[in-house]
N, C-alpha and C. Protein backbone atom coordinates (compact mmCIF):
# COMPACT_ATOMS: atom_id res chain seq x y z
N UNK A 1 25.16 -90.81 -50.21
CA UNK A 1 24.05 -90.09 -50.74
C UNK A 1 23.01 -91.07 -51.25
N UNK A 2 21.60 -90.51 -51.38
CA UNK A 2 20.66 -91.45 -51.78
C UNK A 2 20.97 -92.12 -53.31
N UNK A 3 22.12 -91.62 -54.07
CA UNK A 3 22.20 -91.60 -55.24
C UNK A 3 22.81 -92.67 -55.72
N UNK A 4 23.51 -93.09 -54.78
CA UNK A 4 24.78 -93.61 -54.36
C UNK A 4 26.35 -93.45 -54.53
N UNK A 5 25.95 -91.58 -55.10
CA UNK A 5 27.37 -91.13 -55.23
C UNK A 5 28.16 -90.34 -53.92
N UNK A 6 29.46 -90.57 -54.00
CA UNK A 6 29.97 -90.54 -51.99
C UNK A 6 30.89 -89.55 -52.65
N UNK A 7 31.46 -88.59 -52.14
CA UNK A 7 32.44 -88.24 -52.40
C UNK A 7 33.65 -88.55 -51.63
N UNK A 8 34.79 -88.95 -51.67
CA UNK A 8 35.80 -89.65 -51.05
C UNK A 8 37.12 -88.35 -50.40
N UNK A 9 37.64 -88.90 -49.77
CA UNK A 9 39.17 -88.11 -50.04
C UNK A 9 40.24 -88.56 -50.07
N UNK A 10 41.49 -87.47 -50.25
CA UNK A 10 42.84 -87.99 -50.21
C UNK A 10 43.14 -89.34 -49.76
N UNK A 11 42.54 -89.69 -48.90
CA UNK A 11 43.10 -90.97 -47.90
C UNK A 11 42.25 -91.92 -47.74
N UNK A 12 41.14 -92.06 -48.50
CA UNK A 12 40.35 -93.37 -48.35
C UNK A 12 41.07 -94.99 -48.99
N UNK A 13 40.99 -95.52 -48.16
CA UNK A 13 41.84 -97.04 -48.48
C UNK A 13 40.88 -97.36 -49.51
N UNK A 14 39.84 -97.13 -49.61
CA UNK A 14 39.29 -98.45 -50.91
C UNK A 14 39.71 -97.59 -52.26
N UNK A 15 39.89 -96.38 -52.51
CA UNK A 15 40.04 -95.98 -53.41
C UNK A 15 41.23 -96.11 -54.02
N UNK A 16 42.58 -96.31 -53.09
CA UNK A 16 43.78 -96.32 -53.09
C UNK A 16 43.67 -97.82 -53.61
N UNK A 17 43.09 -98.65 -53.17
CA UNK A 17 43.25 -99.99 -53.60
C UNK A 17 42.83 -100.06 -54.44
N UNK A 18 41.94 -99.11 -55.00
CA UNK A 18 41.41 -100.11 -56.15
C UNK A 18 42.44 -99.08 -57.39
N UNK A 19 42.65 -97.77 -56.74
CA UNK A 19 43.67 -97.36 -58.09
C UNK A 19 45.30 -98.17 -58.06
N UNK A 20 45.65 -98.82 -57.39
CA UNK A 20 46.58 -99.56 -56.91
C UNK A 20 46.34 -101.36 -57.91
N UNK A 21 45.60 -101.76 -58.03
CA UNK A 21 45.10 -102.98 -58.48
C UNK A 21 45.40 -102.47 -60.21
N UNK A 22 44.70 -101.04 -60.63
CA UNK A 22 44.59 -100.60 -61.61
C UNK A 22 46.34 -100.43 -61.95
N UNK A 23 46.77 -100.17 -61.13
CA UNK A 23 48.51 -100.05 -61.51
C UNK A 23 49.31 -101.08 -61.78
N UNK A 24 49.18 -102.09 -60.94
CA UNK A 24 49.40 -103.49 -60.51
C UNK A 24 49.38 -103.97 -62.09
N UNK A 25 48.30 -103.98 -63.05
CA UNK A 25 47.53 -104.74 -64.31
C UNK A 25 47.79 -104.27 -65.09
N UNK A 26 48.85 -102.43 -65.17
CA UNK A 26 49.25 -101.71 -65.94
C UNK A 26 47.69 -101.52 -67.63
N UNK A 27 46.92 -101.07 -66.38
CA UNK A 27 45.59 -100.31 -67.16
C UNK A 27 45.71 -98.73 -67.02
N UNK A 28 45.16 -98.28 -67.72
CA UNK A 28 45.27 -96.73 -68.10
C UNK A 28 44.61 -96.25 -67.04
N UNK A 29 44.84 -94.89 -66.06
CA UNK A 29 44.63 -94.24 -65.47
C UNK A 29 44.44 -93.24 -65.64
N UNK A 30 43.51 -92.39 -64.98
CA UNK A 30 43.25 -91.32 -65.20
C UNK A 30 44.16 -90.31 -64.69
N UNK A 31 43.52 -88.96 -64.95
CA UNK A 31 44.79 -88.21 -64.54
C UNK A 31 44.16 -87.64 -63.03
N UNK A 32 42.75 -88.04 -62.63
CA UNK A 32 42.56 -87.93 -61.25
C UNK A 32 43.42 -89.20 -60.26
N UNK A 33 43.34 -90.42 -60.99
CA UNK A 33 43.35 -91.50 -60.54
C UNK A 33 45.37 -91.06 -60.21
N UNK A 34 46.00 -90.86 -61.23
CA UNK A 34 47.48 -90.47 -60.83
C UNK A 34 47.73 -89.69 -60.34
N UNK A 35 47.01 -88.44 -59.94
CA UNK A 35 47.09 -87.29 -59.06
C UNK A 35 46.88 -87.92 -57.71
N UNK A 36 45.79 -88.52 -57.28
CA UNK A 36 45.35 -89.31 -55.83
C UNK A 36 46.33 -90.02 -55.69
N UNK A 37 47.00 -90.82 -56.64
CA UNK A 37 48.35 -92.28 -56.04
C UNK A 37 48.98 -91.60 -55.78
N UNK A 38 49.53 -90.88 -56.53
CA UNK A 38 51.02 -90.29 -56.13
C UNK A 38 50.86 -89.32 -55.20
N UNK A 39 49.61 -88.68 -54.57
CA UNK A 39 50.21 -87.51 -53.76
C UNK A 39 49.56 -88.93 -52.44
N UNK A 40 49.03 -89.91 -52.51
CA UNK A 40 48.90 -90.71 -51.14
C UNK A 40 50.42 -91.22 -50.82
N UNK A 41 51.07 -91.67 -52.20
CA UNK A 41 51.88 -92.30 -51.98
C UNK A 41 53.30 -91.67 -51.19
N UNK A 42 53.50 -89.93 -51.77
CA UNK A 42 54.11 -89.49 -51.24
C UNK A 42 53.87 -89.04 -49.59
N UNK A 43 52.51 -88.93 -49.68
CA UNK A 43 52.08 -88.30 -48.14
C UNK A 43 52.45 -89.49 -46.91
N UNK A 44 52.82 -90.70 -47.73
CA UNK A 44 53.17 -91.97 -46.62
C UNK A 44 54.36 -92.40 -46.55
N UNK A 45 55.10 -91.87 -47.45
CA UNK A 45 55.98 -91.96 -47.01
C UNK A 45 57.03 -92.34 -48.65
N UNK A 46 56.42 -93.38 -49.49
CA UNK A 46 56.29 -94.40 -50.57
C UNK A 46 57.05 -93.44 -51.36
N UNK A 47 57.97 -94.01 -51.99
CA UNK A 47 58.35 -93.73 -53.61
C UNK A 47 57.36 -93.45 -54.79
N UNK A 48 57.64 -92.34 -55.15
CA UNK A 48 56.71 -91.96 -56.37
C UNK A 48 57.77 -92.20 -57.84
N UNK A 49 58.90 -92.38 -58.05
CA UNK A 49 60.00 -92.33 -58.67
C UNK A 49 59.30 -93.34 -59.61
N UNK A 50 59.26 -94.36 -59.24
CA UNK A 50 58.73 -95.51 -59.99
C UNK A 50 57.42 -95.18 -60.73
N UNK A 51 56.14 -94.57 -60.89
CA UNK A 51 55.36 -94.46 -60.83
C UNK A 51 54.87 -93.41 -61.85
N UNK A 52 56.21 -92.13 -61.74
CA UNK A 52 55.79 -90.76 -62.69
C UNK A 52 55.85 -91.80 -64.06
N UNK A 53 56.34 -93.12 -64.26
CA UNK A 53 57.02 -93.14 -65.28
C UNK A 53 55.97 -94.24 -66.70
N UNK A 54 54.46 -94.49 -65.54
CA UNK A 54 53.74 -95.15 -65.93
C UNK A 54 52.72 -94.62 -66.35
N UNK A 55 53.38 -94.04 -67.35
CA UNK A 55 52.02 -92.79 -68.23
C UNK A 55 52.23 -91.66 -68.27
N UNK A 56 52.24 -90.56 -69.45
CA UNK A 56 52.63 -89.13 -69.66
C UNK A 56 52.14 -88.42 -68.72
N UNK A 57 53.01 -87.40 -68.18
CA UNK A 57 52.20 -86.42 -67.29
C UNK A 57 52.24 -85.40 -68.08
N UNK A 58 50.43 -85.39 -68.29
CA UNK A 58 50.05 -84.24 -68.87
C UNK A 58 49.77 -83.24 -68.44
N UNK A 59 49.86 -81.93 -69.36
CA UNK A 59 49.56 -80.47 -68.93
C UNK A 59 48.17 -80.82 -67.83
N UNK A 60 46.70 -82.03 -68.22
CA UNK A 60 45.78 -81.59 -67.57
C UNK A 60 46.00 -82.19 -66.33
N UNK A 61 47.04 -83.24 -66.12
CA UNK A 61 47.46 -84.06 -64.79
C UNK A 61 48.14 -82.36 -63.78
N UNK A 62 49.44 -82.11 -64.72
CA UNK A 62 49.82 -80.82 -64.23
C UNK A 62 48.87 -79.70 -63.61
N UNK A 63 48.13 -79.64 -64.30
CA UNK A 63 46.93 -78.28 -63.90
C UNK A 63 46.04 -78.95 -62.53
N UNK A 64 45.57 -80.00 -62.49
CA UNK A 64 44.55 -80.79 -61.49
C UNK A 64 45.38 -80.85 -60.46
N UNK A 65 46.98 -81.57 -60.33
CA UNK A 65 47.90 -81.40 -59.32
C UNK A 65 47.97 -80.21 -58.80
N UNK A 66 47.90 -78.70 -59.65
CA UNK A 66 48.33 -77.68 -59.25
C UNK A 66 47.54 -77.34 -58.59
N UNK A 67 45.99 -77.09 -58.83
CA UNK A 67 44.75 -77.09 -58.51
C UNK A 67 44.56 -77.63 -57.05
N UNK A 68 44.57 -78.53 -57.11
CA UNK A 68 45.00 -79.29 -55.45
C UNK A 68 45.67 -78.75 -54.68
N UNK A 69 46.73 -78.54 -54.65
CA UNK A 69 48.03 -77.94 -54.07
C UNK A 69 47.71 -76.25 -53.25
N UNK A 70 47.17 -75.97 -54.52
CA UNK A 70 46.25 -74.57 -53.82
C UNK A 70 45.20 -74.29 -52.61
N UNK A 71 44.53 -75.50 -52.75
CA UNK A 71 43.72 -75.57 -51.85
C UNK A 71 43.98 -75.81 -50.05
């Protein structure tokens, strides 16, 4: 966009990398940012086991996951 805001999806590699780098450095994530890892990670195949365990899953992580899922 002229704005320079893009909207991305499920499966864009730069986004994955860069929330991936963010994991890597054990920096706080959002609860979009843990909703996108873990459902890429599961959609490829990857262990999510490791991962639920790096930060509370909150009711609003819960609701945004659910939200998704619907669609």
């Amino acid at each position: 966009m002229d704005d320079g805001f893009k909207l991305g999806t499920w499966d864009d590699e730069k986004r994955i990398a860069y929330i991936q780098s963010r994991v890597d450095s054990d920096e706080e994530l959002t609860d979009l940012d843990k909703a996108q890892f873990l459902r890429y990670r599961w959609e490829h195949g990857k262990s999510i086991s490791g991962y639920l365990g790096k930060g509370k899953i909150t009711d609003d992580l819960r609701e945004l996951c659910e939200g998704r899922r619907d669609r």
